[in-house]
C-alpha atoms as a PDB file:
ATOM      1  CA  UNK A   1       0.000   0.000   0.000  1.00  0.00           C
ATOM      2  CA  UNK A   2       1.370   3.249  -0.716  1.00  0.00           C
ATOM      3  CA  UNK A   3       1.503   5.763   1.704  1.00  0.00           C
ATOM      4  CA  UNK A   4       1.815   9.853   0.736  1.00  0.00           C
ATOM      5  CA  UNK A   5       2.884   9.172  -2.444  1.00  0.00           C
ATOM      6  CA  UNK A   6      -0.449   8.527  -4.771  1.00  0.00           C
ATOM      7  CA  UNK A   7      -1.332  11.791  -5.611  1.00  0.00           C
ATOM      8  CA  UNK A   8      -4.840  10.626  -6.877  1.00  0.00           C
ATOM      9  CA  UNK A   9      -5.499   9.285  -3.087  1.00  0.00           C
ATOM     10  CA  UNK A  10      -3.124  11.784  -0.713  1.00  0.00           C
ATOM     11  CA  UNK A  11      -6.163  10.403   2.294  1.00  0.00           C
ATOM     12  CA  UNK A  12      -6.768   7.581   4.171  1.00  0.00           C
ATOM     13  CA  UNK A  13      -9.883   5.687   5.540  1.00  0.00           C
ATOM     14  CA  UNK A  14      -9.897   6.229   9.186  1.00  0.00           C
ATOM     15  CA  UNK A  15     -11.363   2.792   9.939  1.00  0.00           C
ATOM     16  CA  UNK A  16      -9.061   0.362   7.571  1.00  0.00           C
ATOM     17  CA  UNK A  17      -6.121   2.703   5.791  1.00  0.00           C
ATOM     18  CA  UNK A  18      -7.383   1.454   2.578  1.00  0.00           C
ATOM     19  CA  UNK A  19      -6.242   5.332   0.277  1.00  0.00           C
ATOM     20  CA  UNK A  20      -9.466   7.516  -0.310  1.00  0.00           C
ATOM     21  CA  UNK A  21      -9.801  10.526  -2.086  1.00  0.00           C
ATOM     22  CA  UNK A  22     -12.831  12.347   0.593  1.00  0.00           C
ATOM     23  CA  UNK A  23     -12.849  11.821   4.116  1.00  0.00           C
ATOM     24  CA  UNK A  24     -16.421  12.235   4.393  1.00  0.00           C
ATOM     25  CA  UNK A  25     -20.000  10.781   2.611  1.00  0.00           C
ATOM     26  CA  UNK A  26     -22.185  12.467   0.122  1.00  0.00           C
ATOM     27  CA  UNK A  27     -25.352  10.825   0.834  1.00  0.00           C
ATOM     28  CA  UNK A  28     -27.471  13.174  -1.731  1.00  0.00           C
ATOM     29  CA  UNK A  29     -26.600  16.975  -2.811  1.00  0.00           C
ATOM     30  CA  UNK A  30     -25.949  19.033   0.325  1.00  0.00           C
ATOM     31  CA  UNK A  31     -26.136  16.135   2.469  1.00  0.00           C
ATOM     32  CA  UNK A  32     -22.611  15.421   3.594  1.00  0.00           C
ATOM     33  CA  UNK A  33     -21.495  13.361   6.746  1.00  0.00           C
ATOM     34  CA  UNK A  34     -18.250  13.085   7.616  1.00  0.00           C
ATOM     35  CA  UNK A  35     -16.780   9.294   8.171  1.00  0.00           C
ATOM     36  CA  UNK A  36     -15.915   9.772  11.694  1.00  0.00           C
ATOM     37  CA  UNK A  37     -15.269  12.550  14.205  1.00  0.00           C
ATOM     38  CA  UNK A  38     -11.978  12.724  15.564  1.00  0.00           C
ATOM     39  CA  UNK A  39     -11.210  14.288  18.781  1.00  0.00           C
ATOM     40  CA  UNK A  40      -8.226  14.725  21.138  1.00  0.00           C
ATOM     41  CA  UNK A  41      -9.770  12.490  23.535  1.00  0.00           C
ATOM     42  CA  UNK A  42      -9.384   9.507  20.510  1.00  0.00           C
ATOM     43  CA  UNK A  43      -5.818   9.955  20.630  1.00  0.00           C
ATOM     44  CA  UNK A  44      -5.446   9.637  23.791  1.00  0.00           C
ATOM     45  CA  UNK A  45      -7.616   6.481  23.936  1.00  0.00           C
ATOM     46  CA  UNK A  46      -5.446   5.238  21.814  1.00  0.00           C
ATOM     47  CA  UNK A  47      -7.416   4.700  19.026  1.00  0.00           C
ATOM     48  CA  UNK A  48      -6.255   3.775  15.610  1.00  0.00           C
ATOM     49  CA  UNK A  49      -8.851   5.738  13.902  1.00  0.00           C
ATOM     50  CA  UNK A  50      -7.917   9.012  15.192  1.00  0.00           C
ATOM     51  CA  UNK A  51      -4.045   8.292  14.704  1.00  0.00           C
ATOM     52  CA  UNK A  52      -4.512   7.454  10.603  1.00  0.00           C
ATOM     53  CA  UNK A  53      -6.389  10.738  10.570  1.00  0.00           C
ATOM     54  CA  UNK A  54      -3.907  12.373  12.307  1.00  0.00           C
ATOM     55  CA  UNK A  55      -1.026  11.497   9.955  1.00  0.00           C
ATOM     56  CA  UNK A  56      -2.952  11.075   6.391  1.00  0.00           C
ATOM     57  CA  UNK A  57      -5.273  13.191   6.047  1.00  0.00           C
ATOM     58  CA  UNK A  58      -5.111  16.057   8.591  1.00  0.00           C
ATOM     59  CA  UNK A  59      -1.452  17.072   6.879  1.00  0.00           C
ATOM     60  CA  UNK A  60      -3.495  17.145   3.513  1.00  0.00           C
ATOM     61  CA  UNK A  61      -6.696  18.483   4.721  1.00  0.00           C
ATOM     62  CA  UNK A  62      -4.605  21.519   6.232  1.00  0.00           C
ATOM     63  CA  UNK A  63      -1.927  21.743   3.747  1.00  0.00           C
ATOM     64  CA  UNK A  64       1.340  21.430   6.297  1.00  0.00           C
ATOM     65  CA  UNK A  65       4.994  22.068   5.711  1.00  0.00           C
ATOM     66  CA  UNK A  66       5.785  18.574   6.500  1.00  0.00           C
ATOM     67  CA  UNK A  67       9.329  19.129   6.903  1.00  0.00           C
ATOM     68  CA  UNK A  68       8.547  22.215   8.956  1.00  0.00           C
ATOM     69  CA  UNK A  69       6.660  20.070  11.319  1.00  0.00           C
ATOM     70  CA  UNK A  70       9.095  17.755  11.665  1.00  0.00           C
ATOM     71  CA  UNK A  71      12.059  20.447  12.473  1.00  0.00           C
ATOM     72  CA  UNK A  72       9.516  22.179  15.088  1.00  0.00           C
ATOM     73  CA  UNK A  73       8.282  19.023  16.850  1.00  0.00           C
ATOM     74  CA  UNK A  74      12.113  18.095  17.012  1.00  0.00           C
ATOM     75  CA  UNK A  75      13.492  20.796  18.849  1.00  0.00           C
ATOM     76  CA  UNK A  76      10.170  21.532  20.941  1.00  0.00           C
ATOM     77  CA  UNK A  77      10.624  17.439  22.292  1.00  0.00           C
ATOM     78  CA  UNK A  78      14.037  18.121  22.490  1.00  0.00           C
ATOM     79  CA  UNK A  79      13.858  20.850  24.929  1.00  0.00           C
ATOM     80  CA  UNK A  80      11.412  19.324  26.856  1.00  0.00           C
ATOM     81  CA  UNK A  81      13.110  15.820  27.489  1.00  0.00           C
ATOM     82  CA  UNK A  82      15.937  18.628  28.608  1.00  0.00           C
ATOM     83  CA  UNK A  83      13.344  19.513  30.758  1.00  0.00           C
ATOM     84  CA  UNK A  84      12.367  16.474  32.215  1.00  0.00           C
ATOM     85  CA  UNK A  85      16.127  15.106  32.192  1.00  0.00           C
ATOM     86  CA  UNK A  86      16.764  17.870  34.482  1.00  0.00           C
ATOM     87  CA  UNK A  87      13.787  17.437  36.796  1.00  0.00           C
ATOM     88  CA  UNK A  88      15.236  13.636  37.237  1.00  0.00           C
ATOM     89  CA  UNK A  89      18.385  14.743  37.410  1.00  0.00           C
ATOM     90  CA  UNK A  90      17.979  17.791  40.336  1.00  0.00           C
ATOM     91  CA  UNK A  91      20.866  17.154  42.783  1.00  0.00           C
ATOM     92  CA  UNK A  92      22.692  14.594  40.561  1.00  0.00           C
ATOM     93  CA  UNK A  93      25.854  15.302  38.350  1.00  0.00           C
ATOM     94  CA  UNK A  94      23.621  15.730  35.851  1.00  0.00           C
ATOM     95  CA  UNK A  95      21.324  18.242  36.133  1.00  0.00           C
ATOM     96  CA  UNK A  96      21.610  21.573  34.921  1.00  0.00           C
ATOM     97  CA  UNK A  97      23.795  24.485  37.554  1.00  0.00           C
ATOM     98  CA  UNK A  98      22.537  27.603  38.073  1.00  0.00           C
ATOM     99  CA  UNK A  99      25.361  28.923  39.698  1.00  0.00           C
ATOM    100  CA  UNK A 100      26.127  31.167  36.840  1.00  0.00           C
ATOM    101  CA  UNK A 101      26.057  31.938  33.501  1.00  0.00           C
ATOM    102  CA  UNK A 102      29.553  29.911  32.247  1.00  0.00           C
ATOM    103  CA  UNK A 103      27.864  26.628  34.342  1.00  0.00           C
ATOM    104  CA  UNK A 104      24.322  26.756  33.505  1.00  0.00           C
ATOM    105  CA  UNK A 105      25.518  27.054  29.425  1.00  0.00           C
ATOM    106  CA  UNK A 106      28.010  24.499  29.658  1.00  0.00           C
ATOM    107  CA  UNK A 107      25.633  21.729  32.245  1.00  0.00           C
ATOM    108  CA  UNK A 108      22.641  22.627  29.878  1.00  0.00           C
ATOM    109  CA  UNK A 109      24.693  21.877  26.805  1.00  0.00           C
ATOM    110  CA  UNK A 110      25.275  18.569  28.503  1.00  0.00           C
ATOM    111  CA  UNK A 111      21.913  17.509  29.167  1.00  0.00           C
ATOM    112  CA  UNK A 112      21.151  18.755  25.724  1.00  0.00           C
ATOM    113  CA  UNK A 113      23.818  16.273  23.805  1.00  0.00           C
ATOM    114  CA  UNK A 114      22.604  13.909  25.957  1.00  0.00           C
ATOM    115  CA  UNK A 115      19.401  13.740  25.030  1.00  0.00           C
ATOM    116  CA  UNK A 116      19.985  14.486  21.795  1.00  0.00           C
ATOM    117  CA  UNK A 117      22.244  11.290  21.708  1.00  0.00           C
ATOM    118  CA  UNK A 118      19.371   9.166  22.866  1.00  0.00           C
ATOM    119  CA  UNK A 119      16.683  10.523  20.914  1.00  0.00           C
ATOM    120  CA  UNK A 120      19.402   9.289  17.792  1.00  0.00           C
ATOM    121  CA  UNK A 121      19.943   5.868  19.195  1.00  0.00           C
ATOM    122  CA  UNK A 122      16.037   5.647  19.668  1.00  0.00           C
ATOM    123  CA  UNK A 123      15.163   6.447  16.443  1.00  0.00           C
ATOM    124  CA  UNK A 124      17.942   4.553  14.430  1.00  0.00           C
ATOM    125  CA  UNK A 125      17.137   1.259  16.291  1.00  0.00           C
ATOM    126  CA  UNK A 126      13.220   1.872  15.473  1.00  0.00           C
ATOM    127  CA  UNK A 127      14.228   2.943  11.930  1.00  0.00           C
ATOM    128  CA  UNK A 128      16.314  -0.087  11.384  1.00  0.00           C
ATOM    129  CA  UNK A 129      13.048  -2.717  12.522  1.00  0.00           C
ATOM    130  CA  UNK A 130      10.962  -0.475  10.355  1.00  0.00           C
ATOM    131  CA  UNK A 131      12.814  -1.533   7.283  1.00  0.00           C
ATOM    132  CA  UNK A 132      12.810  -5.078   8.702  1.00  0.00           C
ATOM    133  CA  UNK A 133       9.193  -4.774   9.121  1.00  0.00           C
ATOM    134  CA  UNK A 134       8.419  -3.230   5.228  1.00  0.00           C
ATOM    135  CA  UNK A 135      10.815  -6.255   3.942  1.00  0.00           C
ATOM    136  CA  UNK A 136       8.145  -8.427   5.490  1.00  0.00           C
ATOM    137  CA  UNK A 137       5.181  -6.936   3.945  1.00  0.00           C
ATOM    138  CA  UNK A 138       5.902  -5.994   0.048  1.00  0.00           C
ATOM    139  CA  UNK A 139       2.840  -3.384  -0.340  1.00  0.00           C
ATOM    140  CA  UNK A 140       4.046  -1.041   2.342  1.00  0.00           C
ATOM    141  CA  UNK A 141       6.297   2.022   1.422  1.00  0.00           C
ATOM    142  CA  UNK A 142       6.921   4.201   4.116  1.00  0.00           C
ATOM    143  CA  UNK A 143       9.609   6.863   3.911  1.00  0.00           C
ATOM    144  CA  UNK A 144      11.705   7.423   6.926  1.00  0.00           C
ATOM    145  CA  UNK A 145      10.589  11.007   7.265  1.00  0.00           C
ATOM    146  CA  UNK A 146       6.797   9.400   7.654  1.00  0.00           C
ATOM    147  CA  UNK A 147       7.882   7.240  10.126  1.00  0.00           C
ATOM    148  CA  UNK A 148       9.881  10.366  12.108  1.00  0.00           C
ATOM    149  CA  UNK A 149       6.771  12.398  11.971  1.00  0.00           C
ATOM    150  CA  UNK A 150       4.743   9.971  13.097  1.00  0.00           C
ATOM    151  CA  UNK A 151       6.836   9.033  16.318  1.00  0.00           C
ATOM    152  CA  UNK A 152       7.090  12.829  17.000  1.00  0.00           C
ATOM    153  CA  UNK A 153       3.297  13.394  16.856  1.00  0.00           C
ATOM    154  CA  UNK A 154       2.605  10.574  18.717  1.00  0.00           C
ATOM    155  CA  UNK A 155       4.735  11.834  21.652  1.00  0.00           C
ATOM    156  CA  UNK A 156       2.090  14.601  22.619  1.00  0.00           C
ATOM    157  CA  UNK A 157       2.196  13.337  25.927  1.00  0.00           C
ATOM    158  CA  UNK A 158       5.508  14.942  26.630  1.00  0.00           C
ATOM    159  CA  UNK A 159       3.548  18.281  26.626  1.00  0.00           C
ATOM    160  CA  UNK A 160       2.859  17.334  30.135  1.00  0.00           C
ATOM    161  CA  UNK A 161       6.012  18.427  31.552  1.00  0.00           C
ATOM    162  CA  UNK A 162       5.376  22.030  30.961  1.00  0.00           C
ATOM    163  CA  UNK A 163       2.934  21.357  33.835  1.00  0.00           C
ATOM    164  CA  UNK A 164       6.067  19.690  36.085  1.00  0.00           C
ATOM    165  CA  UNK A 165       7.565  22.856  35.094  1.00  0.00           C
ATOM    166  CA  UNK A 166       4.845  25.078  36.798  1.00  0.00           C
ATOM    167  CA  UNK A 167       3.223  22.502  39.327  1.00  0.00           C
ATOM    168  CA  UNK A 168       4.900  20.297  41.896  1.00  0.00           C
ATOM    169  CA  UNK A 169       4.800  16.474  40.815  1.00  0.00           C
ATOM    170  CA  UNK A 170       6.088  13.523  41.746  1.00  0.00           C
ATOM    171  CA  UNK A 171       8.781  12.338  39.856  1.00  0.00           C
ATOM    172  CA  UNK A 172       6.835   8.776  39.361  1.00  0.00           C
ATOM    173  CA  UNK A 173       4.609  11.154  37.113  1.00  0.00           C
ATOM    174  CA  UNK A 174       7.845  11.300  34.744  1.00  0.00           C
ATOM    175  CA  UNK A 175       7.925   7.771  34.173  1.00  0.00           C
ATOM    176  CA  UNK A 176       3.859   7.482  33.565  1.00  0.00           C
ATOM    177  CA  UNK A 177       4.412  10.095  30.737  1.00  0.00           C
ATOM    178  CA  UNK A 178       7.022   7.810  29.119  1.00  0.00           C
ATOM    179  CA  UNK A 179       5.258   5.072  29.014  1.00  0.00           C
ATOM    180  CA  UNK A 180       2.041   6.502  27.629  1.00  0.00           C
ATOM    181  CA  UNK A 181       4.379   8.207  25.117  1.00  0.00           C
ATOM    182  CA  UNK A 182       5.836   4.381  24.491  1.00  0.00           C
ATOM    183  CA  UNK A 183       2.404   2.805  24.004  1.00  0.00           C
ATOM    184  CA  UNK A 184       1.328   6.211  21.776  1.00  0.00           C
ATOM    185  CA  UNK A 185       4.454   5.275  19.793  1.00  0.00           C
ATOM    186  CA  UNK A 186       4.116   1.379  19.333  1.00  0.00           C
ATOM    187  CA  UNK A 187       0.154   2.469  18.072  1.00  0.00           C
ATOM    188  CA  UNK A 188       2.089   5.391  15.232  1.00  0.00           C
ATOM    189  CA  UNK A 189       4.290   2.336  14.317  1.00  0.00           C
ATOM    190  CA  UNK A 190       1.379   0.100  14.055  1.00  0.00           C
ATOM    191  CA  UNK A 191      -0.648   2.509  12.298  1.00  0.00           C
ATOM    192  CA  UNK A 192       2.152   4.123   9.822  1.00  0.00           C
ATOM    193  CA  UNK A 193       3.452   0.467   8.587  1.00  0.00           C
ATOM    194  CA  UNK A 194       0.085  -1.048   8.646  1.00  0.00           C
ATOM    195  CA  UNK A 195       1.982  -4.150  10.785  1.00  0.00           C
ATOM    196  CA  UNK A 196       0.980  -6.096  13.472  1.00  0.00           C
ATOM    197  CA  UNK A 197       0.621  -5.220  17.475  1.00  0.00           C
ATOM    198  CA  UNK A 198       3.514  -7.324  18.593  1.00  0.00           C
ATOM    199  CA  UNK A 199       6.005  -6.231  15.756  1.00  0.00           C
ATOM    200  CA  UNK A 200       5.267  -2.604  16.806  1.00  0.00           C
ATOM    201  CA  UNK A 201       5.693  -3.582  19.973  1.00  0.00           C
ATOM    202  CA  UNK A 202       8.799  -5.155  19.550  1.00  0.00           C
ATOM    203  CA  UNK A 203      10.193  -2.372  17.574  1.00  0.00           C
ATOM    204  CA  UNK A 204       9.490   0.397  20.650  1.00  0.00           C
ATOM    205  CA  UNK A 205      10.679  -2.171  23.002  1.00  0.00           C
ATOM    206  CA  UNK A 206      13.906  -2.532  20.791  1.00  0.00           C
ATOM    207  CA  UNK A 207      14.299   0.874  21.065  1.00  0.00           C
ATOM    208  CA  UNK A 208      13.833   1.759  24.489  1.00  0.00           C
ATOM    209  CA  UNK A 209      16.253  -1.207  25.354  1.00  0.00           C
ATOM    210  CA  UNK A 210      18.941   0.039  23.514  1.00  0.00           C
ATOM    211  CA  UNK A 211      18.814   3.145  24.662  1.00  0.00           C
ATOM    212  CA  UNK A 212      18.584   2.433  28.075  1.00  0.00           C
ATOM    213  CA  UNK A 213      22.378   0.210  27.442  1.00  0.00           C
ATOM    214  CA  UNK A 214      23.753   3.296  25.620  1.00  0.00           C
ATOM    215  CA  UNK A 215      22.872   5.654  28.679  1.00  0.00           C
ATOM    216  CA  UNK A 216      24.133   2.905  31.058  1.00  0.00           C
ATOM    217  CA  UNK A 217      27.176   2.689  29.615  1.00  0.00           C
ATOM    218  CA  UNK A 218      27.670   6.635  29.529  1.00  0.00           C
ATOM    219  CA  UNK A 219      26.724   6.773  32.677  1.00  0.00           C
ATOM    220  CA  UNK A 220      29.420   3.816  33.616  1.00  0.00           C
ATOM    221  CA  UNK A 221      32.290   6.028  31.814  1.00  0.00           C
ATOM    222  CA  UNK A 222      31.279   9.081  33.747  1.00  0.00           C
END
């Protein structure tokens, strides 16, 4: 199945992914019902209707600079796993000093590569079983850049932590978000390569494992 690349059908059917040209029903002149109503509340339920909307049709429907999108949601996530990182980190070796200028620029620049790094080794280890999974199923074709965009706007969750930012929380909190933004993630993969719920699975576990060595073993050199 191709995906963003028939220009005759740029949509999707929100129920089954099969390409569409309207996202709606013309029962008789004038009377038009859309196929479903999507909502914010659908994505966070999790439900595959709302996500297929969310990355096939509401990009055409509102005519977004993809690539704009993906450089905004990138460096907005970024900052905010900074964020978080340093909220974990308060205290630690780690976290971001505020004892003046010269130590807050060079600590935040830490946390930043940091994250940075594992945002990398996250995405290259979910890349590399995307291209394992599309090997397995001939009629998918999914760029890279689909697959990106799809993992970033599935990771809406980590607006949260603007509230940690403001509000006092528990750190446990933290680790809630992440795994919402896990299962949101496994759902985009499931969604964006039309595969099965364990292989998507798989694929965000694969990540998060590796990532989790690649920080130990930072951490261990530190």
């Amino acid at each position: 199945m191709q995906m963003h690349e028939e220009k005759k059908s740029p949509m999707c059917c929100v129920h089954c992914g099969t390409p569409v040209n309207e996202v709606y029903v013309q029962y008789s002149p004038g009377n038009i019902r859309l196929t479903k109503c999507i909502i914010v509340i659908d994505l966070i339920l999790h439900k595959p209707e709302a996500y297929r909307h969310l990355f096939f049709n509401y990009p055409n429907l509102n005519k977004l600079d993809l690539k704009d999108l993906i450089w905004k949601a990138s460096m907005m996530f970024l900052i905010l796993d900074s964020c978080k990182q340093s909220i974990l980190g308060a205290g630690k070796v780690n976290s971001v000093k505020w004892e003046s200028l010269s130590a807050f620029m060079f600590t935040a620049g830490m946390v930043l590569a940091l994250v940075a790094l594992r945002s990398v080794v996250y995405l290259s280890t979910i890349f590399m079983a995307s291209c394992f999974a599309m090997r397995r199923s001939p009629y998918v074709n999914v760029r890279m850049a689909d697959i990106l965009l799809a993992l970033l706007l599935s990771s809406y969750f980590k607006l949260f932590t603007f509230a940690m930012m403001i509000w006092d929380f528990s750190p446990i909190m933290i680790y809630m978000i992440d795994m919402f933004v896990l299962s949101s993630n496994a759902l985009a993969f499931k969604v964006m390569l039309n595969t099965t719920t364990p292989t998507a699975v798989a694929s965000i576990a694969a990540g998060t494992v590796v990532t989790f060595l690649v920080d130990s073993l930072i951490q261990f050199c530190r």
